[in-house]
N, C-alpha and C. Protein backbone atom coordinates (compact mmCIF):
# COMPACT_ATOMS: atom_id res chain seq x y z
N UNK A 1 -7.32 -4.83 -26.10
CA UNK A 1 -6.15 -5.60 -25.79
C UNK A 1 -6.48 -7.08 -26.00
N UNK A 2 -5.84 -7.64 -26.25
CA UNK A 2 -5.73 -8.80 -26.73
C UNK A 2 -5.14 -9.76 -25.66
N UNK A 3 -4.73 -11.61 -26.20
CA UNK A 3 -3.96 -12.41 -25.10
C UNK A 3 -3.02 -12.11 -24.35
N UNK A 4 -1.92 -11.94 -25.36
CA UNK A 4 -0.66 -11.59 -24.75
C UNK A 4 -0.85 -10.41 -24.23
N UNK A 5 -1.70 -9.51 -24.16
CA UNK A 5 -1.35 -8.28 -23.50
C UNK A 5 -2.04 -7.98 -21.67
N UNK A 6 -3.13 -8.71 -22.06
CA UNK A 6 -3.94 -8.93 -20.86
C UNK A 6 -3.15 -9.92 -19.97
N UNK A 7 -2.15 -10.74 -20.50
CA UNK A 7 -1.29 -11.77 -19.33
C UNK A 7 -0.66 -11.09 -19.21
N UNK A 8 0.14 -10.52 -20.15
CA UNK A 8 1.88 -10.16 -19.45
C UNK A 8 1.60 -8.56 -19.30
N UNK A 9 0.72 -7.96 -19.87
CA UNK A 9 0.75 -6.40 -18.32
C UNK A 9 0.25 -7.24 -17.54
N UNK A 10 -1.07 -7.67 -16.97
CA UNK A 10 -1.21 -7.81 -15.74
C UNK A 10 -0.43 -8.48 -14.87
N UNK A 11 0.48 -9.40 -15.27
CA UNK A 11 1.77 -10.07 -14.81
C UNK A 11 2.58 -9.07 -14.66
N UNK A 12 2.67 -8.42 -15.36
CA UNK A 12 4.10 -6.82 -15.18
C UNK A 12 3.50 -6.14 -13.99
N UNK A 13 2.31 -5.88 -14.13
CA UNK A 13 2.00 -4.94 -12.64
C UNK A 13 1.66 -5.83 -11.52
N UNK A 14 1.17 -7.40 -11.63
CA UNK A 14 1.16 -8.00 -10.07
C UNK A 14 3.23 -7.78 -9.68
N UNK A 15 3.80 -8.38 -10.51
CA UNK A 15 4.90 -8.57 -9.90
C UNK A 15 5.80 -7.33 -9.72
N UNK A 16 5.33 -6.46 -10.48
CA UNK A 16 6.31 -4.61 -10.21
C UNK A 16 5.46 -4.43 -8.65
N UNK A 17 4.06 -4.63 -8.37
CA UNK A 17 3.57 -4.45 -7.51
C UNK A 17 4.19 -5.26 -6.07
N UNK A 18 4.06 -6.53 -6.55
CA UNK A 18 5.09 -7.49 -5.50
C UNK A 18 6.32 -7.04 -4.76
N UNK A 19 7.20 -6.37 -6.00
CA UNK A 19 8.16 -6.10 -5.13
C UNK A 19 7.86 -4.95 -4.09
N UNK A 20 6.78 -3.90 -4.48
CA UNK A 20 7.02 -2.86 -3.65
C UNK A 20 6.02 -3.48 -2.25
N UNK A 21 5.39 -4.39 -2.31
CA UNK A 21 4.45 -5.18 -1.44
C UNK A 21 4.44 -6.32 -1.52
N UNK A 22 5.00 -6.88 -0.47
CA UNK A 22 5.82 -8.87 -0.58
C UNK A 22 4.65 -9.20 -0.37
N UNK A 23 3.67 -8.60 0.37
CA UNK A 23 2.36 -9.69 1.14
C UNK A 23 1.58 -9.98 -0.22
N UNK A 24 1.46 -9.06 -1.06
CA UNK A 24 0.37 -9.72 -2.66
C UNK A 24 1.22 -11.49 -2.47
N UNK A 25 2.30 -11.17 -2.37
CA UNK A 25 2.68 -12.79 -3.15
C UNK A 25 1.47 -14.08 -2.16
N UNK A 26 1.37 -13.69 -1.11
CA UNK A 26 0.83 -14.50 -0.13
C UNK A 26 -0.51 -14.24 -0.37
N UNK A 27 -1.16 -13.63 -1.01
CA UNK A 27 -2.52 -13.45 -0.95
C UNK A 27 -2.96 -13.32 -2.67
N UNK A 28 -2.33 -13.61 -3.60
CA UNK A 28 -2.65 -13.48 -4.92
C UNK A 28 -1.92 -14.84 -5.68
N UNK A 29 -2.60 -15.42 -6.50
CA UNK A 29 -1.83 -16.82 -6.90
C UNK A 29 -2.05 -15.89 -8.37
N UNK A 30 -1.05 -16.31 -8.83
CA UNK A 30 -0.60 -16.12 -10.25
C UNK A 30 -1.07 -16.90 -11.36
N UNK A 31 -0.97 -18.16 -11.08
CA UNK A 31 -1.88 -18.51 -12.29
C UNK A 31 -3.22 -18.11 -12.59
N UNK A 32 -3.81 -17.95 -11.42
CA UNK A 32 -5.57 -17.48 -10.96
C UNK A 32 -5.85 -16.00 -11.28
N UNK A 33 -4.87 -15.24 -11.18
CA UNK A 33 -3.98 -14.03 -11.75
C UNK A 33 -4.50 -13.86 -13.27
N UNK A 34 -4.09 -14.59 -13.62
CA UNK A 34 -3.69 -15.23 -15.05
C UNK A 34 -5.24 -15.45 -16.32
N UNK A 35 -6.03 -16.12 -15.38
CA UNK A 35 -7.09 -16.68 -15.77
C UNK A 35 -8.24 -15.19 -15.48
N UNK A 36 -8.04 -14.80 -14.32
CA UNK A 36 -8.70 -13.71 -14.28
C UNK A 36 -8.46 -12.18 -14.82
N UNK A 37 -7.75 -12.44 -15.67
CA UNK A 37 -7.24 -11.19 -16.57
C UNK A 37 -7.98 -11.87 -18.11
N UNK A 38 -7.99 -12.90 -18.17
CA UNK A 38 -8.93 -13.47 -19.44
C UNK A 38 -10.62 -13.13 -19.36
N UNK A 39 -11.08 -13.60 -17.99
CA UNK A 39 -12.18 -14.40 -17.83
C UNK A 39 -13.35 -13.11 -18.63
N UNK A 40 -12.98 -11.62 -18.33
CA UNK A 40 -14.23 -11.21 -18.73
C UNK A 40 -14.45 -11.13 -20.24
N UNK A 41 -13.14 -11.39 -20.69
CA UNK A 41 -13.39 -11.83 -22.25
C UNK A 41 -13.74 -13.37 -22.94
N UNK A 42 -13.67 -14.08 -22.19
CA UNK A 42 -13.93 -15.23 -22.19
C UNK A 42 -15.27 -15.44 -21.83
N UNK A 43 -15.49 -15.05 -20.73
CA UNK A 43 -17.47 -14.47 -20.98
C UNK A 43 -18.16 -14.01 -22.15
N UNK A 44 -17.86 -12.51 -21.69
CA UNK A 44 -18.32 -11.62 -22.48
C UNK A 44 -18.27 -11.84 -23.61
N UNK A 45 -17.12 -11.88 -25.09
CA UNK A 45 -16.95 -12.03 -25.89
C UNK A 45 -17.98 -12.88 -26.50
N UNK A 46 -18.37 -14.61 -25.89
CA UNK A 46 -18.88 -15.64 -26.84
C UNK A 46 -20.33 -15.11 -26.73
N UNK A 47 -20.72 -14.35 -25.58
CA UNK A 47 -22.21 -13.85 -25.08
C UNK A 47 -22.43 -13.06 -26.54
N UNK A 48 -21.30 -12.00 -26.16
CA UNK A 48 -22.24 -10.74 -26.28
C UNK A 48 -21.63 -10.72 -28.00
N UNK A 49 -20.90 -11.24 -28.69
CA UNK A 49 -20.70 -11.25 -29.87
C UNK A 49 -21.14 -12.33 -31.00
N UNK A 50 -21.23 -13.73 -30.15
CA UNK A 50 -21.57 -14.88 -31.00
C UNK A 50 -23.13 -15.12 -30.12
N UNK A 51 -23.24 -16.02 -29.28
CA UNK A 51 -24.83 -16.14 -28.92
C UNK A 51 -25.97 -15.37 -28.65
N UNK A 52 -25.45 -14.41 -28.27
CA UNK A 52 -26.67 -13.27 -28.03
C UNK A 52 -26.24 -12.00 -29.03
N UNK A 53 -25.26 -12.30 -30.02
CA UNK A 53 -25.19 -11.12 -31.01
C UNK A 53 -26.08 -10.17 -31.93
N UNK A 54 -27.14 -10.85 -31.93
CA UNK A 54 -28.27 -9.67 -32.27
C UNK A 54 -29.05 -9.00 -31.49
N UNK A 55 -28.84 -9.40 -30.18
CA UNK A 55 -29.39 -8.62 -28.56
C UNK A 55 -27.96 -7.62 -28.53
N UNK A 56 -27.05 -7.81 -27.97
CA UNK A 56 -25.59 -7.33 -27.69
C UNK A 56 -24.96 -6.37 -29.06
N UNK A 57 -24.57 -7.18 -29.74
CA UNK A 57 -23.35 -6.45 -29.83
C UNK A 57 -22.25 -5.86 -30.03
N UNK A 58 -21.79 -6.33 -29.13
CA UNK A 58 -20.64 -5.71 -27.89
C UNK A 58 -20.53 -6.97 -27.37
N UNK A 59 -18.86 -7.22 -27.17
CA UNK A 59 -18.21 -8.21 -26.13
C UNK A 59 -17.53 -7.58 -24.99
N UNK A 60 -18.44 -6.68 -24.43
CA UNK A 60 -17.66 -6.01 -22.75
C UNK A 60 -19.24 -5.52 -22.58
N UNK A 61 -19.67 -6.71 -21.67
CA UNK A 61 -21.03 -6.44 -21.41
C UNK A 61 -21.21 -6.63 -19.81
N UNK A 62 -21.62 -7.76 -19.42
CA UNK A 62 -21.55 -7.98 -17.74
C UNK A 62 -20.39 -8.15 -17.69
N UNK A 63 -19.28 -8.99 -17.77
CA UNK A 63 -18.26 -9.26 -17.02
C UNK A 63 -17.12 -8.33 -17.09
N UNK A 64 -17.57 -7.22 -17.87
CA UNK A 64 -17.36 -5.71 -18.05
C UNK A 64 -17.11 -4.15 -17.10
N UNK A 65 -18.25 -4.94 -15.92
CA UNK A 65 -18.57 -3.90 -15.43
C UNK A 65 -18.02 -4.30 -13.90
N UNK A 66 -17.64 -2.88 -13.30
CA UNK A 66 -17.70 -3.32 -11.64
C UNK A 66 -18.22 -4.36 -10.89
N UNK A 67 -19.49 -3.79 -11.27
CA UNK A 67 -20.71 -4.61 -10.06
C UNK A 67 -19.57 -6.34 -10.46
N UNK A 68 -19.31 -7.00 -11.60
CA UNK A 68 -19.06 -7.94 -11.81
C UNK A 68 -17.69 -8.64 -10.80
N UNK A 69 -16.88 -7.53 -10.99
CA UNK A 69 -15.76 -7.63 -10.19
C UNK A 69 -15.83 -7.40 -8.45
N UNK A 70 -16.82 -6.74 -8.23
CA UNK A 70 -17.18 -5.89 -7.12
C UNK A 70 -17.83 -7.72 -6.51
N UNK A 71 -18.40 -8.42 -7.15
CA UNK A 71 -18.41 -9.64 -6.45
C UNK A 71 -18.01 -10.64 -6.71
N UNK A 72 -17.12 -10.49 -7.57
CA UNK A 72 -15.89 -11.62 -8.09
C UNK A 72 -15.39 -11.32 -6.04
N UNK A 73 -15.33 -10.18 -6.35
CA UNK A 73 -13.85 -9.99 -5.21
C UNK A 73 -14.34 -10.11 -3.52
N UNK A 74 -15.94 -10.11 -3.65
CA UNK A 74 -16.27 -10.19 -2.34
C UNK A 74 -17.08 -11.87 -1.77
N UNK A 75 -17.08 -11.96 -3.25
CA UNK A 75 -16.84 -13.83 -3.01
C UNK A 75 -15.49 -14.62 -2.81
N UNK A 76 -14.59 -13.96 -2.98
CA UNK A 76 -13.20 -13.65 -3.31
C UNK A 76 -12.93 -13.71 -1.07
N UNK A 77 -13.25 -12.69 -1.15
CA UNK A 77 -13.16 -12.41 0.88
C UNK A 77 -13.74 -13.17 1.36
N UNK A 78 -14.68 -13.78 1.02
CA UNK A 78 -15.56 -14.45 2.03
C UNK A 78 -14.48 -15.95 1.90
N UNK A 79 -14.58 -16.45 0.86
CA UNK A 79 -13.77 -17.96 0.71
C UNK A 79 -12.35 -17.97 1.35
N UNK A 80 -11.40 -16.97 1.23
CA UNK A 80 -10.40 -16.07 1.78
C UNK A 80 -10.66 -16.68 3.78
N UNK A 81 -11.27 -15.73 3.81
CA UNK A 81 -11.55 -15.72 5.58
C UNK A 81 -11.97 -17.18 6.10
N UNK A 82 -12.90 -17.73 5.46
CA UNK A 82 -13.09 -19.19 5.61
C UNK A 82 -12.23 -20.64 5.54
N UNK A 83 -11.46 -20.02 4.25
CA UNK A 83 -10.68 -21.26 3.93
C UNK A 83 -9.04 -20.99 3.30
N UNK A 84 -8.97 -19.77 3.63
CA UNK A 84 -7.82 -19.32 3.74
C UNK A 84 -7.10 -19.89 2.31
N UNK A 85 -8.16 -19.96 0.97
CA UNK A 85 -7.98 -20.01 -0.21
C UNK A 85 -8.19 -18.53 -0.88
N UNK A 86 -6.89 -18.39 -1.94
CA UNK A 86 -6.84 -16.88 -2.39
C UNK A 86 -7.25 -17.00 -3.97
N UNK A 87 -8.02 -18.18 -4.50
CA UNK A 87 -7.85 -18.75 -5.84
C UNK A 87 -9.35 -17.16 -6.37
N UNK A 88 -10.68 -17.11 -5.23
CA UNK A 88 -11.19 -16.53 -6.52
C UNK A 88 -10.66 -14.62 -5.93
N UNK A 89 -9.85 -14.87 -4.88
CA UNK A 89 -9.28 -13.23 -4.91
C UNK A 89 -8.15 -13.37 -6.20
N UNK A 90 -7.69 -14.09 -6.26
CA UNK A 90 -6.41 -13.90 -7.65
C UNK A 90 -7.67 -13.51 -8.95
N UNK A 91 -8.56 -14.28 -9.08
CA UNK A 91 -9.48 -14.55 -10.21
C UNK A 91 -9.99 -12.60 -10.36
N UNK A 92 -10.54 -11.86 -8.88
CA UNK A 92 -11.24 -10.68 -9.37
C UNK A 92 -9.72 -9.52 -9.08
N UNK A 93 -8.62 -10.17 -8.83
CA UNK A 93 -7.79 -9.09 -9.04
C UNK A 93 -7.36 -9.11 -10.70
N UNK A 94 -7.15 -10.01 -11.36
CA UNK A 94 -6.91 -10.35 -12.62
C UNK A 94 -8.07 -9.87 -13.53
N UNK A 95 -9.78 -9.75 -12.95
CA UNK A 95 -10.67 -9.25 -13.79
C UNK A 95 -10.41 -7.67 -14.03
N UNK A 96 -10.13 -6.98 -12.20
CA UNK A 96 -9.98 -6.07 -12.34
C UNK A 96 -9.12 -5.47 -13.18
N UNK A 97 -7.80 -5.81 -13.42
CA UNK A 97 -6.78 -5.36 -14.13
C UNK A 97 -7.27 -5.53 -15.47
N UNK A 98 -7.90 -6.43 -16.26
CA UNK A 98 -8.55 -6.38 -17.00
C UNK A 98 -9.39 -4.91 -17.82
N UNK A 99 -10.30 -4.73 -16.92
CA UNK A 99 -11.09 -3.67 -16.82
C UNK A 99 -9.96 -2.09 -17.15
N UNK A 100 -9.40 -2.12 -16.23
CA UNK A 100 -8.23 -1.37 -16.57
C UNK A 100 -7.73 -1.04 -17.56
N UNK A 101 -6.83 -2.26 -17.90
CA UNK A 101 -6.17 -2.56 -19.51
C UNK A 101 -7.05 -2.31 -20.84
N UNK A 102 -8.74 -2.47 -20.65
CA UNK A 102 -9.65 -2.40 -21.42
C UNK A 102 -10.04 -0.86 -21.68
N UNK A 103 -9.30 0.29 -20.48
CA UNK A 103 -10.16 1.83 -20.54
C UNK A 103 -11.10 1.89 -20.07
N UNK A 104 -11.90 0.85 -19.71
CA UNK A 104 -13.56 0.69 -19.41
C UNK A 104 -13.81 2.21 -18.76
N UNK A 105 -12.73 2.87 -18.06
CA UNK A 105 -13.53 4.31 -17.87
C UNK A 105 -13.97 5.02 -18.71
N UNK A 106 -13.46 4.85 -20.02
CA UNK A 106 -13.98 5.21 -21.28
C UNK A 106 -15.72 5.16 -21.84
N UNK A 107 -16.08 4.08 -20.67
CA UNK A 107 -17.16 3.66 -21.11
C UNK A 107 -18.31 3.03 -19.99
N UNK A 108 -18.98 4.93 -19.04
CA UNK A 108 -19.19 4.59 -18.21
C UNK A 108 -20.44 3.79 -18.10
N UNK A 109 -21.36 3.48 -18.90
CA UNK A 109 -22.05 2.68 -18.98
C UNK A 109 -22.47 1.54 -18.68
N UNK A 110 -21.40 1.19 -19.35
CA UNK A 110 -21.16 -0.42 -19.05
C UNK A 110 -19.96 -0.58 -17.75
N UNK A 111 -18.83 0.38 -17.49
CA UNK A 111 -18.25 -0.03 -16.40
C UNK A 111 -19.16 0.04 -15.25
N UNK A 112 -20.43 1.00 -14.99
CA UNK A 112 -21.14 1.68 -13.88
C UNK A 112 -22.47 0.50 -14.02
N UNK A 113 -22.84 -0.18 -15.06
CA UNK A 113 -23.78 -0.83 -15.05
C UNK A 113 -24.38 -1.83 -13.99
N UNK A 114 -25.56 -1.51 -13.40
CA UNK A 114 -26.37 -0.99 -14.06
C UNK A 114 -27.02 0.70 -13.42
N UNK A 115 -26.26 1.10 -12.85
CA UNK A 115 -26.27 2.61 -12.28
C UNK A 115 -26.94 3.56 -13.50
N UNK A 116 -26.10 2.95 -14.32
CA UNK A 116 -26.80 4.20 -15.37
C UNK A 116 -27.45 3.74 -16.50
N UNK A 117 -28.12 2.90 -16.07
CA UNK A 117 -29.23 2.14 -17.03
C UNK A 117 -28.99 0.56 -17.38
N UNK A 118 -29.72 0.01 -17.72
CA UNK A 118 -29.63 -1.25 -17.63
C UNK A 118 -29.41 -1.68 -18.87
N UNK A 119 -29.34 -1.22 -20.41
CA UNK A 119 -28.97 -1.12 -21.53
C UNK A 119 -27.40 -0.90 -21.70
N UNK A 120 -26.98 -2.00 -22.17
CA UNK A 120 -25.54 -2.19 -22.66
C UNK A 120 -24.96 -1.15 -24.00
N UNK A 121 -24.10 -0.90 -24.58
CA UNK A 121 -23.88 0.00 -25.47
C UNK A 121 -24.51 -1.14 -26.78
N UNK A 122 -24.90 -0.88 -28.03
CA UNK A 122 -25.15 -1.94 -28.81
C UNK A 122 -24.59 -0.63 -30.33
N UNK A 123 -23.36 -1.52 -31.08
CA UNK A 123 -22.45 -1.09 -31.73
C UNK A 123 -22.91 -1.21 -32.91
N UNK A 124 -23.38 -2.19 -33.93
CA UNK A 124 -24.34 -1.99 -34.83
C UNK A 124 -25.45 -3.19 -34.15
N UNK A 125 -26.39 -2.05 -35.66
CA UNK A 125 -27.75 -2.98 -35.56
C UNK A 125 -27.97 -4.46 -36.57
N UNK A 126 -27.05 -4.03 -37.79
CA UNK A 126 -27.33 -5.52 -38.03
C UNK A 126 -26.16 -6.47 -37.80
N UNK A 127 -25.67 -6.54 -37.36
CA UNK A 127 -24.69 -7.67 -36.23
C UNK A 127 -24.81 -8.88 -36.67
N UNK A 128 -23.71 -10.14 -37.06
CA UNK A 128 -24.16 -11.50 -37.01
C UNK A 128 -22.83 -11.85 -36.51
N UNK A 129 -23.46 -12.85 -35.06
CA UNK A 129 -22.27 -13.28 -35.11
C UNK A 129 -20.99 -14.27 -35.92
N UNK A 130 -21.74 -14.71 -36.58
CA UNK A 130 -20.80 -15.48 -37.89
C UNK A 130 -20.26 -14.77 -38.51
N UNK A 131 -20.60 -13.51 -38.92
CA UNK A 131 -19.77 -12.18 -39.30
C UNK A 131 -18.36 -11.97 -38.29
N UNK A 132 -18.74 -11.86 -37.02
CA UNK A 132 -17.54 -11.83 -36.14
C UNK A 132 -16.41 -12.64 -36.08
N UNK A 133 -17.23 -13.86 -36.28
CA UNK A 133 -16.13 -14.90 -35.95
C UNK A 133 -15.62 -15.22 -37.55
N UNK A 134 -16.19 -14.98 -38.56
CA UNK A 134 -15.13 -14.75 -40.21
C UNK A 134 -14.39 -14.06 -39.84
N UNK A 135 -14.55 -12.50 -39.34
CA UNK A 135 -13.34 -11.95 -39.17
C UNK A 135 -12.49 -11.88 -38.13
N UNK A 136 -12.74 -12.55 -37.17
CA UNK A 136 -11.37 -13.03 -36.40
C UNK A 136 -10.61 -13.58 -37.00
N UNK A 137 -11.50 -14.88 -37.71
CA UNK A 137 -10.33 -16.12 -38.56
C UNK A 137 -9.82 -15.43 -39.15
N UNK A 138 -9.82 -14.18 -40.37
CA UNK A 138 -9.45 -13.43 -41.27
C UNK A 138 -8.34 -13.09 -40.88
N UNK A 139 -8.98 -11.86 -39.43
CA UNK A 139 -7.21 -11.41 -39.03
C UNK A 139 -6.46 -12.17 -38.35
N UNK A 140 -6.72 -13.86 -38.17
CA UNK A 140 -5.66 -14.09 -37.46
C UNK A 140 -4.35 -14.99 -38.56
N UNK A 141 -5.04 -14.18 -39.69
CA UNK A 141 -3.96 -14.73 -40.82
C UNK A 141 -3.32 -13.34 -41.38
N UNK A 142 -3.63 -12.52 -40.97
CA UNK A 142 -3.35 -11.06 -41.65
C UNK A 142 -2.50 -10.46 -40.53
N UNK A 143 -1.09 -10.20 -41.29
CA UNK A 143 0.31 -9.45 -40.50
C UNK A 143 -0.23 -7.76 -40.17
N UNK A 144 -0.22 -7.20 -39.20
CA UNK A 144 -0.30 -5.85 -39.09
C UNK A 144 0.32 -5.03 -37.94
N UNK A 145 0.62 -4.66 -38.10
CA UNK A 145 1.20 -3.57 -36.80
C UNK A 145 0.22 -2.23 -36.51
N UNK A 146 -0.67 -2.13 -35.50
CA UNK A 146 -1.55 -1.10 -35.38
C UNK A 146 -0.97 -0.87 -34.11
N UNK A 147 -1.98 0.33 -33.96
CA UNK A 147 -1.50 1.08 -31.96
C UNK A 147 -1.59 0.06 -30.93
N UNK A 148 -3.03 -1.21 -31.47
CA UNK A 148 -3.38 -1.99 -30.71
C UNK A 148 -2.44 -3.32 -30.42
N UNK A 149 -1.27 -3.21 -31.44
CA UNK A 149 0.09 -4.17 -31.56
C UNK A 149 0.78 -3.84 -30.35
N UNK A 150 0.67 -2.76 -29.09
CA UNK A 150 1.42 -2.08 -28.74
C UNK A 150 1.65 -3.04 -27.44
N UNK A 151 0.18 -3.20 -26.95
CA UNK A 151 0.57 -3.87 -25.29
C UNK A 151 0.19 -5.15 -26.13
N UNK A 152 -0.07 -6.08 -27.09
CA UNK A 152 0.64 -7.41 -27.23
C UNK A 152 1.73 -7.60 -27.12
N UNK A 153 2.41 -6.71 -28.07
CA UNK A 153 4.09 -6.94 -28.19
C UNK A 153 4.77 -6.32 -26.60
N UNK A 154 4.10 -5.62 -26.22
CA UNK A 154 4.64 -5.06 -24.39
C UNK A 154 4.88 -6.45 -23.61
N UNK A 155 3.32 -7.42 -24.05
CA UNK A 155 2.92 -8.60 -23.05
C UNK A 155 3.65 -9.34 -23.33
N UNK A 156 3.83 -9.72 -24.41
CA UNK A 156 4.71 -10.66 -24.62
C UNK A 156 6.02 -10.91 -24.45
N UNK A 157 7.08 -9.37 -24.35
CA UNK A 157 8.17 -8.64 -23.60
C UNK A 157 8.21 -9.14 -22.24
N UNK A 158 7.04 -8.95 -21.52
CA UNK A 158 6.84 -9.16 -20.25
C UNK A 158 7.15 -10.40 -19.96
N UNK A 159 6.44 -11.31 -20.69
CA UNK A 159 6.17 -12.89 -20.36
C UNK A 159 7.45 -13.43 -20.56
N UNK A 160 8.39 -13.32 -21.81
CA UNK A 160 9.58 -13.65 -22.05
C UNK A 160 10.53 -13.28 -21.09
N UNK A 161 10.50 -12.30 -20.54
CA UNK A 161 11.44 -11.84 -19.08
C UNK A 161 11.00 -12.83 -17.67
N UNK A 162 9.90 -12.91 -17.73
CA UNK A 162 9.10 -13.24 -16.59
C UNK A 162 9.37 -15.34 -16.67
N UNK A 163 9.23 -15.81 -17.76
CA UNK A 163 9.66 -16.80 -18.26
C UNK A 163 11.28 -17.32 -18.32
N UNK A 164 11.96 -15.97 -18.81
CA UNK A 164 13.46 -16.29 -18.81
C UNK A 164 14.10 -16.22 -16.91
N UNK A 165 13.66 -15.08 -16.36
CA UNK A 165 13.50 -15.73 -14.93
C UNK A 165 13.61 -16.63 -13.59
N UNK A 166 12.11 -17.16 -14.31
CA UNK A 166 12.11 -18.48 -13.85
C UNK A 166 12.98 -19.75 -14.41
N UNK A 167 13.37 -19.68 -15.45
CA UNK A 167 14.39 -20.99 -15.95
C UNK A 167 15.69 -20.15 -15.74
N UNK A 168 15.61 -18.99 -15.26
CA UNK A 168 17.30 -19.26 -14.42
C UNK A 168 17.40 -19.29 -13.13
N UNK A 169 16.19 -19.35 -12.58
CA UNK A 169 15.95 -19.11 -10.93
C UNK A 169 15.55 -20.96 -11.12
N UNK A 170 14.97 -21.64 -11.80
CA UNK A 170 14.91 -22.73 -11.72
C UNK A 170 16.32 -23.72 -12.07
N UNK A 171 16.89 -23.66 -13.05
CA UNK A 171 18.06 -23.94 -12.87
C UNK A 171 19.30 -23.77 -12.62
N UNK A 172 19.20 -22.81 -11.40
CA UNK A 172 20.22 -22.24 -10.37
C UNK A 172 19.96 -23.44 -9.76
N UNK A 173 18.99 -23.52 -9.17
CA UNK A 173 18.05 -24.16 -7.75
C UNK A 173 19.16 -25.66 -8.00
N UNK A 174 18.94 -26.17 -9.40
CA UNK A 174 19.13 -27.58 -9.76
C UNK A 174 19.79 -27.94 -9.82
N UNK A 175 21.32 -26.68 -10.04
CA UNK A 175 22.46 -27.22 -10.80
C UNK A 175 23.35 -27.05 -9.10
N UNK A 176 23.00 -26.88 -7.98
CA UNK A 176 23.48 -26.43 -7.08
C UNK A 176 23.04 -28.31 -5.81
């Protein structure tokens, strides 16, 4: 999954979730939401594909796995109870959903890591990351519709509703 898909599902299920449970709104910030539905690709990715790409990889490496989220979220409680800030609980509910959106059960390895060994999956052997990052630039000029088009174009559905929304819930507010 890609940008748009990692914001606007995980935005589709905090707020489908919201309604059936008002208290998330009070205990989950949305932008933080937001950022933490990125972050383990935003890790992972530059690690495990561009700087450490002939160790790795693979870009779903640590920030991949439970254990990662498992103390996103209990650094998350502790700051919570102390300071009655919900910024890094939004951050490991957004990783989690992540993880989710990614299948990672698909791939117990690295979701269970390091339970079941301390070796990451490693996808080929001769790997460069300058290879990776040519072909990002490549496809991000190349039109395609694949299966993986499916929850971009979902997210982006999402965000446009979620967006249209707010500018009529915002200029209700204004014009009144």
């Amino acid at each position: 999954m890609l940008l748009f898909g990692h914001i606007g599902v995980t935005l589709g299920i905090f707020f489908g979730l919201a309604i059936l449970i008002p208290r998330l709104r009070t205990i989950i910030d949305p932008k933080y939401l937001v950022i933490g539905a990125l972050l383990p690709d935003l890790i992972d990715k530059p690690l495990g594909m561009i700087i450490f790409a002939s160790t790795f990889a693979n870009g779903r490496i640590i920030c991949h796995t439970l254990l990662s989220v498992l103390s996103l979220f209990l650094v998350g409680l502790y700051i919570y109870k102390k300071k009655k800030d919900v910024k890094v609980l939004s951050l490991a509910s957004g990783s989690f959903f992540h993880l989710m959106e990614d299948y990672m059960w698909t791939n117990p390895r690295t979701l269970f890591w390091p339970l079941l060994g301390f070796e990451f999956p490693k996808y080929r052997t001769d790997f460069n990351g300058i290879e990776y990052l040519t072909k990002l630039f490549e496809n991000s000029f190349t039109f395609h519709i694949s299966l993986s088009s499916v929850p971009e174009i979902l997210g982006m559905g999402i965000i446009v509703i979620l967006a249209l929304h707010w500018l009529i819930k915002e200029f209700g507010q204004n014009k009144s």
